[in-house]
Protein backbone atom coordinates (compact mmCIF):
# COMPACT_ATOMS: atom_id res chain seq x y z
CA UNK A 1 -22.31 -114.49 -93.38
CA UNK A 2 -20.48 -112.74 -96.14
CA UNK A 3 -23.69 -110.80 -97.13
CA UNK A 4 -24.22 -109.38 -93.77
CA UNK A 5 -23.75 -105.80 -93.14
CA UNK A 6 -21.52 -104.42 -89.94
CA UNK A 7 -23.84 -102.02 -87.45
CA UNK A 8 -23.03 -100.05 -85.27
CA UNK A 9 -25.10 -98.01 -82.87
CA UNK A 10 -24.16 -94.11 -81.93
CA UNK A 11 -26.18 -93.69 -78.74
CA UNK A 12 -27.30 -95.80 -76.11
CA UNK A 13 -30.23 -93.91 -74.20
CA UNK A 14 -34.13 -95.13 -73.57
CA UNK A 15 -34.41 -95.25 -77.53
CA UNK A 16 -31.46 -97.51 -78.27
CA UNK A 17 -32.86 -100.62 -76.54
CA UNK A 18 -35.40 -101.72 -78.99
CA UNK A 19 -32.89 -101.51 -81.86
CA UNK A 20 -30.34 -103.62 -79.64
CA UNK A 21 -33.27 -106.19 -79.49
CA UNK A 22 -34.29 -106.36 -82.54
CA UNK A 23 -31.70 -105.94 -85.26
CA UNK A 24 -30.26 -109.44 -84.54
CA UNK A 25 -33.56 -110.81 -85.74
CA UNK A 26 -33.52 -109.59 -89.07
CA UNK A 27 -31.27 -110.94 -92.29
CA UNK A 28 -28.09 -109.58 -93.57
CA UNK A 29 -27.35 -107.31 -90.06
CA UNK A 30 -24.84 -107.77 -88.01
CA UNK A 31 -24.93 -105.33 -84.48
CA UNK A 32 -20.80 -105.15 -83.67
CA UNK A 33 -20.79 -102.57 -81.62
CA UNK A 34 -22.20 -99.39 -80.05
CA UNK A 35 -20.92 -95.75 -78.91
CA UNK A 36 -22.03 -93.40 -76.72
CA UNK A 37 -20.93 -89.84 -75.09
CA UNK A 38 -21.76 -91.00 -71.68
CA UNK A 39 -18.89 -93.86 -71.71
CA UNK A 40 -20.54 -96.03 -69.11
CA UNK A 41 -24.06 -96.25 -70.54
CA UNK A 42 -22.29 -97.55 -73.94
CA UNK A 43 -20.38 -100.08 -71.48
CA UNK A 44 -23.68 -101.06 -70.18
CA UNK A 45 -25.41 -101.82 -73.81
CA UNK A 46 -22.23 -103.53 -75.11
CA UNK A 47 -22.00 -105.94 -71.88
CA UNK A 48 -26.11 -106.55 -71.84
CA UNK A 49 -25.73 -107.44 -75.62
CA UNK A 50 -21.93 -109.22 -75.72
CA UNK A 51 -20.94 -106.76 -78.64
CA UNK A 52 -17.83 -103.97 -78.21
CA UNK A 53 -18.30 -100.50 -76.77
CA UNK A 54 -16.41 -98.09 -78.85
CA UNK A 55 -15.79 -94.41 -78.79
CA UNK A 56 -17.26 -92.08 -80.97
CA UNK A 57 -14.61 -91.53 -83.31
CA UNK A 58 -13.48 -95.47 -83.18
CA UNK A 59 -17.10 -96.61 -83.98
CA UNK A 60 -16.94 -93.91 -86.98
CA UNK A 61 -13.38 -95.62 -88.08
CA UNK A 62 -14.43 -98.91 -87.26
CA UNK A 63 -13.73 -101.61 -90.55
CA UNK A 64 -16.74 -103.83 -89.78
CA UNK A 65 -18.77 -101.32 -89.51
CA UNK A 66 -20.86 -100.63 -92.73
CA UNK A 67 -23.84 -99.07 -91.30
CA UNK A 68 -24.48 -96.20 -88.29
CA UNK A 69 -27.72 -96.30 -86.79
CA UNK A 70 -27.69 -92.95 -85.23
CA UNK A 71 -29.70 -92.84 -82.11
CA UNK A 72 -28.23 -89.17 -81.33
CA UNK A 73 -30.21 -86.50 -79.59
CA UNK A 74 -33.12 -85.00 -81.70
CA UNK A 75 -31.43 -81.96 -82.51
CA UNK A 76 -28.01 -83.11 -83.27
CA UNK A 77 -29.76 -86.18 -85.91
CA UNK A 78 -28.55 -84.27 -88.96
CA UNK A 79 -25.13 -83.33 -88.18
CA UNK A 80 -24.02 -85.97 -86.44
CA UNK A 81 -26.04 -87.97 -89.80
CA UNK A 82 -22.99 -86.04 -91.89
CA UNK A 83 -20.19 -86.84 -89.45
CA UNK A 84 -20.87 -90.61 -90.10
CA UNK A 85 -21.30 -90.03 -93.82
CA UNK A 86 -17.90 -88.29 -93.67
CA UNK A 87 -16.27 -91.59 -92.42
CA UNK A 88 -17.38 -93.44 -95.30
CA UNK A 89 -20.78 -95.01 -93.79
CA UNK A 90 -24.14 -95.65 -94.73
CA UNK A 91 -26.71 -94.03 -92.08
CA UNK A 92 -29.70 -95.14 -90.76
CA UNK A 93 -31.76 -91.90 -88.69
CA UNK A 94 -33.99 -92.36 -85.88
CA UNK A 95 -36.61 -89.04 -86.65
CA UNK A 96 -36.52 -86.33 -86.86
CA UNK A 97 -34.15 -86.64 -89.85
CA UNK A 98 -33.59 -83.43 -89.40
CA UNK A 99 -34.82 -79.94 -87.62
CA UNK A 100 -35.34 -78.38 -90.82
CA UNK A 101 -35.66 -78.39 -94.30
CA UNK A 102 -32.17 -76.79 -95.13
CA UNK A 103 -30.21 -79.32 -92.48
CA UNK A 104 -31.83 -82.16 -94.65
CA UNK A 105 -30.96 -81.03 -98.52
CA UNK A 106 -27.51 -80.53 -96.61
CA UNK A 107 -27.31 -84.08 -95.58
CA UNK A 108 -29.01 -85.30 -98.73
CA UNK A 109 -26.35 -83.28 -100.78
CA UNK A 110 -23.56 -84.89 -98.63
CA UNK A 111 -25.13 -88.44 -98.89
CA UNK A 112 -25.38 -88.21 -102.89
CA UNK A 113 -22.09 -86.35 -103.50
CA UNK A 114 -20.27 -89.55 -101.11
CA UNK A 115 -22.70 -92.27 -102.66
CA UNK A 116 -23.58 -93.26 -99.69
CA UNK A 117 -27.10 -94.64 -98.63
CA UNK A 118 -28.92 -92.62 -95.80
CA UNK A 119 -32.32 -94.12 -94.17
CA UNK A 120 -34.70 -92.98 -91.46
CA UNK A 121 -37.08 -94.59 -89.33
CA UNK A 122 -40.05 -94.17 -88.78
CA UNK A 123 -40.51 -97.88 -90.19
CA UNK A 124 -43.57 -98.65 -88.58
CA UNK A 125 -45.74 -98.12 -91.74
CA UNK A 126 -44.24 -101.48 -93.01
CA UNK A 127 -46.40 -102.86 -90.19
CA UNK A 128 -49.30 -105.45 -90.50
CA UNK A 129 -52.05 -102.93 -90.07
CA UNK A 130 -50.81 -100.39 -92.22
CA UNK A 131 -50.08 -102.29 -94.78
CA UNK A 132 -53.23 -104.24 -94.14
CA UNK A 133 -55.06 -100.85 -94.66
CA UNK A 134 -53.19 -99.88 -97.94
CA UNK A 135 -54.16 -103.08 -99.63
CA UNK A 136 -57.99 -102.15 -98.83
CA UNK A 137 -57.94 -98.45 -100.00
CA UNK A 138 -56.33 -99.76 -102.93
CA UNK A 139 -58.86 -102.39 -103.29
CA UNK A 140 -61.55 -100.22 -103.05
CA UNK A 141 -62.95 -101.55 -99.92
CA UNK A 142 -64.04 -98.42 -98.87
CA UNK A 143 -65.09 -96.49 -102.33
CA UNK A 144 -63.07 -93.26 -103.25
CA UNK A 145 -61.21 -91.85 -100.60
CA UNK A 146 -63.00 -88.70 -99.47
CA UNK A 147 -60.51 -87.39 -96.38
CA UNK A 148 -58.79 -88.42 -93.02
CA UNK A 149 -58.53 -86.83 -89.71
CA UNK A 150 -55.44 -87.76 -87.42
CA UNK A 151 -54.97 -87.40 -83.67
CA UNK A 152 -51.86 -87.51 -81.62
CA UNK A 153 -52.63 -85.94 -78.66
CA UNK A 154 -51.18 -86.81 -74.99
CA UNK A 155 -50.18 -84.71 -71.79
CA UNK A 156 -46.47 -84.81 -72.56
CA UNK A 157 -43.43 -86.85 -71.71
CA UNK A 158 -41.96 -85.08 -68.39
CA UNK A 159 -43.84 -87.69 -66.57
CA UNK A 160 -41.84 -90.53 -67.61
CA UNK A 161 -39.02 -89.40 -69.64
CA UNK A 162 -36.04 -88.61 -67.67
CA UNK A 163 -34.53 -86.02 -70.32
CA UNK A 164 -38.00 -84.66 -71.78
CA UNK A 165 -36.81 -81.03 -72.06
CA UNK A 166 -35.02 -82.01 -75.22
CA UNK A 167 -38.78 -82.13 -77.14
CA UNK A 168 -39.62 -78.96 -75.83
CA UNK A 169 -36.98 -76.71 -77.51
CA UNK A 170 -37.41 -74.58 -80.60
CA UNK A 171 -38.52 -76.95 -83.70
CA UNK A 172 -39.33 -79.63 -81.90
CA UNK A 173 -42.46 -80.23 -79.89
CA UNK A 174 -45.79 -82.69 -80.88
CA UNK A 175 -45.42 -81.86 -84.22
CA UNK A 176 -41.83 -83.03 -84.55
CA UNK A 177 -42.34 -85.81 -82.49
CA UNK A 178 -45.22 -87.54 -83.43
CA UNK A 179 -45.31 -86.06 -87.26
CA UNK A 180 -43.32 -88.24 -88.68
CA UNK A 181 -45.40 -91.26 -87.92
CA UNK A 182 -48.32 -90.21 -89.00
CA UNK A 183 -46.97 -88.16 -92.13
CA UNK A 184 -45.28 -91.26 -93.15
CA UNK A 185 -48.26 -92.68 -92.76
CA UNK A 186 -50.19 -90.51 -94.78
CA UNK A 187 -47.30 -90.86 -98.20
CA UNK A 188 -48.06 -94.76 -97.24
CA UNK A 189 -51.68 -95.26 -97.62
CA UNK A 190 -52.55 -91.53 -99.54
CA UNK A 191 -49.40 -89.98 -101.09
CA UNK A 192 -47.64 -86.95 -100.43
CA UNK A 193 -48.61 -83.69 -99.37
CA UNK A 194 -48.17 -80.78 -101.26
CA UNK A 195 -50.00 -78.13 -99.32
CA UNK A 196 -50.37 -77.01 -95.41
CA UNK A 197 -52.36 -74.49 -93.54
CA UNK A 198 -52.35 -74.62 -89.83
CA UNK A 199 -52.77 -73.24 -85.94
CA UNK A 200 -51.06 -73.68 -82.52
CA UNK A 201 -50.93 -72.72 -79.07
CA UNK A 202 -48.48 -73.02 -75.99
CA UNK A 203 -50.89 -72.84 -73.31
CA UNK A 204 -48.38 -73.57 -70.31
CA UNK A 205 -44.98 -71.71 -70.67
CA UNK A 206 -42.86 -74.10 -67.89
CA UNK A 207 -42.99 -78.32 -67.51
CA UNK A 208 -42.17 -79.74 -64.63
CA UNK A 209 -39.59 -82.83 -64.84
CA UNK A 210 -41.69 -85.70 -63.72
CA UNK A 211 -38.90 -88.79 -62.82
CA UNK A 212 -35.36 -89.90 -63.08
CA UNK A 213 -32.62 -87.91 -61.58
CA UNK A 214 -33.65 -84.92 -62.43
CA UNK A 215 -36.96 -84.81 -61.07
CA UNK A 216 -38.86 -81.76 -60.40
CA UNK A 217 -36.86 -79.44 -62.58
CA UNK A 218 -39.07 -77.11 -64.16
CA UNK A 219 -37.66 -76.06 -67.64
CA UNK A 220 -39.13 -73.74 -70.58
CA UNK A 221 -41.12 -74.22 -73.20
CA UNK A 222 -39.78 -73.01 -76.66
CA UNK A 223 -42.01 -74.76 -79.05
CA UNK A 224 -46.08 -75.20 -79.38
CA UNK A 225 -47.03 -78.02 -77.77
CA UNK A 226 -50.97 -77.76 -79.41
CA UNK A 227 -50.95 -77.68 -83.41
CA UNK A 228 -53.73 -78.32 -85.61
CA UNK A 229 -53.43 -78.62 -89.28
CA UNK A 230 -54.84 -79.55 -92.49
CA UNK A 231 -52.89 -80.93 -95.32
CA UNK A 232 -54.05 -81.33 -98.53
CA UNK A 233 -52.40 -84.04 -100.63
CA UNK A 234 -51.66 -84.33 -104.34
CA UNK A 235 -54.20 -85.44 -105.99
CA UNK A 236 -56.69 -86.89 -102.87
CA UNK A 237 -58.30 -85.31 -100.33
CA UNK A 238 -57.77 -82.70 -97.70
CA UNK A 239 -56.31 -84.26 -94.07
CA UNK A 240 -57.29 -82.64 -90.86
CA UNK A 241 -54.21 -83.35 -88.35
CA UNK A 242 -54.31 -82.43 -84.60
CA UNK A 243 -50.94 -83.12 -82.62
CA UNK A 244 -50.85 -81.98 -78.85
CA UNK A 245 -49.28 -82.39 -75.24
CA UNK A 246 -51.85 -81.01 -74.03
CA UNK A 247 -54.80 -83.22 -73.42
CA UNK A 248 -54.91 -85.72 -70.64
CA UNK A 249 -57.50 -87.82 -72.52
CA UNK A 250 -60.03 -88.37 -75.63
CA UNK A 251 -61.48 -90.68 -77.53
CA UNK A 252 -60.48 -90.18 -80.82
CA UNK A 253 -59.26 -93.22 -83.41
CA UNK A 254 -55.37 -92.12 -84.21
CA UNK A 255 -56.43 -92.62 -87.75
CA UNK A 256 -59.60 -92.60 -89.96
CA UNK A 257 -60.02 -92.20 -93.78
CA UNK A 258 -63.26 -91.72 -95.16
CA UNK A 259 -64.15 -93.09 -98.56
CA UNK A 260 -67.29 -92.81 -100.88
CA UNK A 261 -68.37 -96.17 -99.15
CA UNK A 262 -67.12 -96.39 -95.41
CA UNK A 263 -64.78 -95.54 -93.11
CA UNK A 264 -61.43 -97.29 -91.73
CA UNK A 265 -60.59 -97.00 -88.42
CA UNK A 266 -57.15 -97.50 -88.01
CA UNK A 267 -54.52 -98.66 -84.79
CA UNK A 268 -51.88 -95.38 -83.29
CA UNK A 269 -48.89 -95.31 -86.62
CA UNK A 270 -46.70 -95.54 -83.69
CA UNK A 271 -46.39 -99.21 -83.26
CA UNK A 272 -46.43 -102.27 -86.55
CA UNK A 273 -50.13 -103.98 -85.79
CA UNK A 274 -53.64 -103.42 -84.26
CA UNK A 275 -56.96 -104.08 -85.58
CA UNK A 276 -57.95 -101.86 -88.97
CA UNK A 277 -61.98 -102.07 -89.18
CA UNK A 278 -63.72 -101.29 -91.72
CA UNK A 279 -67.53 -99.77 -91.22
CA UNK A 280 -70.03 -99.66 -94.35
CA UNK A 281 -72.61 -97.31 -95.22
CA UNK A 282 -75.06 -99.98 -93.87
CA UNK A 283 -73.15 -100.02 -90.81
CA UNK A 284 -71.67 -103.11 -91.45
CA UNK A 285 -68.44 -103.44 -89.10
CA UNK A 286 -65.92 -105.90 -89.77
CA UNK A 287 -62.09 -106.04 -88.64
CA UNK A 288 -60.26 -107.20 -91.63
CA UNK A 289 -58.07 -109.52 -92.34
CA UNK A 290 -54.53 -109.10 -92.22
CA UNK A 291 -53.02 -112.20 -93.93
CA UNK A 292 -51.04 -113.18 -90.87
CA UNK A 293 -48.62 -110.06 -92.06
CA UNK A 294 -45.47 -110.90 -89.24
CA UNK A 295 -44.96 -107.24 -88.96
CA UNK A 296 -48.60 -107.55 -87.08
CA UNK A 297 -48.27 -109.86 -84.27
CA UNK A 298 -47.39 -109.38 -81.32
CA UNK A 299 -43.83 -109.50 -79.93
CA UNK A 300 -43.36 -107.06 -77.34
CA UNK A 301 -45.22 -105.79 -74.09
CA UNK A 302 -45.11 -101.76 -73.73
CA UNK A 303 -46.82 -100.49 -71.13
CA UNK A 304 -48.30 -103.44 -69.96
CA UNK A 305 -49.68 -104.58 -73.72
CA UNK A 306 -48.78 -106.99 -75.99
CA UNK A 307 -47.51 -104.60 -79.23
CA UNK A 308 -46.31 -105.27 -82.71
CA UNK A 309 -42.76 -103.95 -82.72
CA UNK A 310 -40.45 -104.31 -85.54
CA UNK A 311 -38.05 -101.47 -85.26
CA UNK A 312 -35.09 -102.46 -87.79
CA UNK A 313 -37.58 -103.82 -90.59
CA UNK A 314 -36.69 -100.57 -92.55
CA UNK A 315 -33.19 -100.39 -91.51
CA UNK A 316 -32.82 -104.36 -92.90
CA UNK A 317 -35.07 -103.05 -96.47
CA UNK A 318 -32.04 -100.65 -96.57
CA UNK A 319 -29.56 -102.88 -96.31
CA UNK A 320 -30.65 -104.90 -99.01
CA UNK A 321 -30.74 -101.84 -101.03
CA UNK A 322 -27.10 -101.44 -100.33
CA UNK A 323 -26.42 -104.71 -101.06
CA UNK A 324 -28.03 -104.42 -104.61
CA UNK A 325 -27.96 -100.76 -105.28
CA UNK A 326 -31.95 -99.90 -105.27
CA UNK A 327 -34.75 -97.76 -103.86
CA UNK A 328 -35.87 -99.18 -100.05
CA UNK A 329 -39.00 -97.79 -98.52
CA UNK A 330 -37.57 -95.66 -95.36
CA UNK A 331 -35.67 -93.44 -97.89
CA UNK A 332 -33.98 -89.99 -97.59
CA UNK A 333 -36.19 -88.88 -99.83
CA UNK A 334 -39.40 -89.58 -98.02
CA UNK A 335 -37.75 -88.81 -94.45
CA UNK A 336 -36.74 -85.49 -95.86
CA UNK A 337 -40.78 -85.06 -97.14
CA UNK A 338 -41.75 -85.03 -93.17
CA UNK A 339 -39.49 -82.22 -92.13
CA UNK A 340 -40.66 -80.73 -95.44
CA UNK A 341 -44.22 -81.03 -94.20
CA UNK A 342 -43.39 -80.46 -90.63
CA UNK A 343 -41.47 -76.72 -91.49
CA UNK A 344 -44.38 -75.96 -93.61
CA UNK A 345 -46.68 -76.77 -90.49
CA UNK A 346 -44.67 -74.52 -88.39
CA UNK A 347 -44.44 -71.51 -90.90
CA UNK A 348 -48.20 -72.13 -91.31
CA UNK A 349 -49.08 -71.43 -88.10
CA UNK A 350 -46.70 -68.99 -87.11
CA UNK A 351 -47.93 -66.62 -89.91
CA UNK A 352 -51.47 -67.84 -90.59
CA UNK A 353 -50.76 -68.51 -94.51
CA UNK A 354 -50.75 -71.88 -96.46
CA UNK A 355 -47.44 -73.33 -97.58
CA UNK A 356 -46.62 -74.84 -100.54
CA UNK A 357 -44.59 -78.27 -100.48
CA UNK A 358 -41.77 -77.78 -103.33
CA UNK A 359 -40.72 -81.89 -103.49
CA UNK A 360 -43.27 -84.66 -103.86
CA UNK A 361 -41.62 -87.95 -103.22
CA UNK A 362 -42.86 -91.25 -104.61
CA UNK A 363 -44.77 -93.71 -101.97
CA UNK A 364 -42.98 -96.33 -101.06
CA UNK A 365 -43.72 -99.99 -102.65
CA UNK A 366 -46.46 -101.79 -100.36
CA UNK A 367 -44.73 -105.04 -98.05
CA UNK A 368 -46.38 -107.81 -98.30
CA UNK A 369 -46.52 -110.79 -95.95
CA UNK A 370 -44.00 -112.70 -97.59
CA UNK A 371 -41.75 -109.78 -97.97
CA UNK A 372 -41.94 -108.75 -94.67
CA UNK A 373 -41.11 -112.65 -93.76
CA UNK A 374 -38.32 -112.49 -96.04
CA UNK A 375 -36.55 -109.74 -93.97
CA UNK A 376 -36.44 -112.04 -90.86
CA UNK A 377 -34.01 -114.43 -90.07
């Protein structure tokens, strides 16, 4: 179709796979290729999913390709984000947008001074639940919203990622990693934050490499791997955040806000769906209703359990946006808000001050069912 944008991939690792499944399903994309410095896993992806492996530099020349999703390593998202801007396309991030503040407003500069468009996952607040939740804050369901506490907290990655040394450098860590979802989360359902105090903790100094072909190398630690935070957003309530790789279990909800009325409990940011319940003062417990939102069902099995996965939804909201020259919900603007937030967690608790957020994006416009079934072919 003439109103289809060209996509091409840059990087092909454990990431890529979910876009490669899941950006033929929605409208007006069109995966061509794919590119990758490892040569043979690009060869690999472009075979599995009958679309051409390039080179770097041919993918970034390509003339069908309108659109980079850029899949590099978390450290090199930003400049390699301003590589593909400097061949004249659009990108589309996975997170971290950036490692810092100053690599963003450089990309951001770039983006505006090329007018080109520049997106960045995470998408997965344009999910059934979390949109499911928004609508009932909004409603009132649960009275004035009085705070929120969020928990990502795991053991770490080394056990089953076969490169998970790249987290653990300087900048990066739980924080970095699982920030974005949940910060995203919080401009989604609360709006932005404008303030940050916080603590954190490294309490083992090695990791040990826990599969794949490089198993049991032991590598440094260079970031805290146990941060706990409070953020205080403009104009609501104060947010107590705890991110960590170092808990082997608990059994808190990955998101609750409080109101004047009840409590929602709501599903782990990082996937689309899961139940949001709502609990009364009476003690009334309900798990609402989430208007068969497609962004909520199930589609894929992680782990051994059915998940909502929909991976692409924001990078197919940009491409309308490109199309007809407006504001889409996984903007630069808002990605560049979580590595705002996320520096100002890190200076936080490296010198035990609050931090002051200088840029206060907009939210982004809810989804609603039928939007989110207009993005789908």
């Amino acid at each position: 179709m003439s109103d289809e944008l060209g996509i091409g991939i840059l990087g092909c690792g454990k990431t890529s796979r979910i876009y490669f499944n899941l950006i033929p399903k929605f409208k007006g994309l069109q995966l061509r290729a794919c590119a990758d410095l490892n040569r043979e896993v690009a060869l690999v992806r472009a075979d599995e999913f009958d679309i051409r492996a390039e080179t770097v530099h041919d993918l970034f020349q390509a003339e069908d390709i309108s659109v980079i999703v850029n899949l590099s390593a978390p450290d090199a998202h930003a400049m390699m984000s301003r590589e593909i801007l400097n061949n004249g396309k659009h990108v589309y991030s996975e997170k971290p947008f950036a490692r810092t503040s100053a690599e963003g407003a450089a990309v951001r500069q770039h983006a505006e001074k090329l007018g080109l468009f520049v997106g960045c996952a995470p998408d997965t607040f344009l999910g059934g639940a979390p949109q499911t939740a928004r609508k009932a804050i909004a409603e009132g369901l649960i009275g004035e919203i009085t705070g929120a506490t969020l928990h990502a907290m795991n053991h770490g990655m080394e056990a089953w990622h076969p490169n998970p040394d790249l987290f653990y450098k300087s900048g990066i860590g739980p924080m970095a990693d699982f920030g974005p979802y949940f910060i995203s989360s919080v401009l989604n359902l609360l709006g932005p934050v404008e303030q940050v105090s916080a603590m954190s903790s490294t309490p083992s100094k090695t990791r040990t490499i826990g599969q794949g072909p490089r198993k049991g190398e032991v590598f440094d630690v260079e970031t805290p791997t146990t941060i706990h935070t409070a953020l205080s957003v403009k104009g609501g309530p104060l947010v107590a955040f705890s991110a960590s790789w170092d808990v082997q279990a608990h059994a808190h909800s990955a998101m609750e806000v409080y109101g004047s009325e009840g409590t929602l409990f709501l599903p782990d940011p990082v996937f689309f769906g899961g139940d949001v319940i709502r609990v009364l003062k009476d003690g009334t417990r309900e798990v609402l209703n989430q208007d068969n939102h497609l962004f909520g069902l199930p589609n894929f099995k992680i782990q051994g359990r059915e998940r909502a996965n929909y991976r692409s939804a924001g990078l197919a909201d940009m491409a309308n946006a490109v199309r007809l020259g407006q504001d889409f919900r996984c903007s630069m603007e808002r990605a560049l808000h979580t590595v705002d937030v996320i520096e100002a967690i890190q200076t936080a608790a490296s010198t035990g001050q609050h931090v002051q957020i200088s840029e206060m994006p907009t939210r982004p416009e809810p989804l609603s069912p039928e939007q989110a079934k207009a993005l789908l072919r």
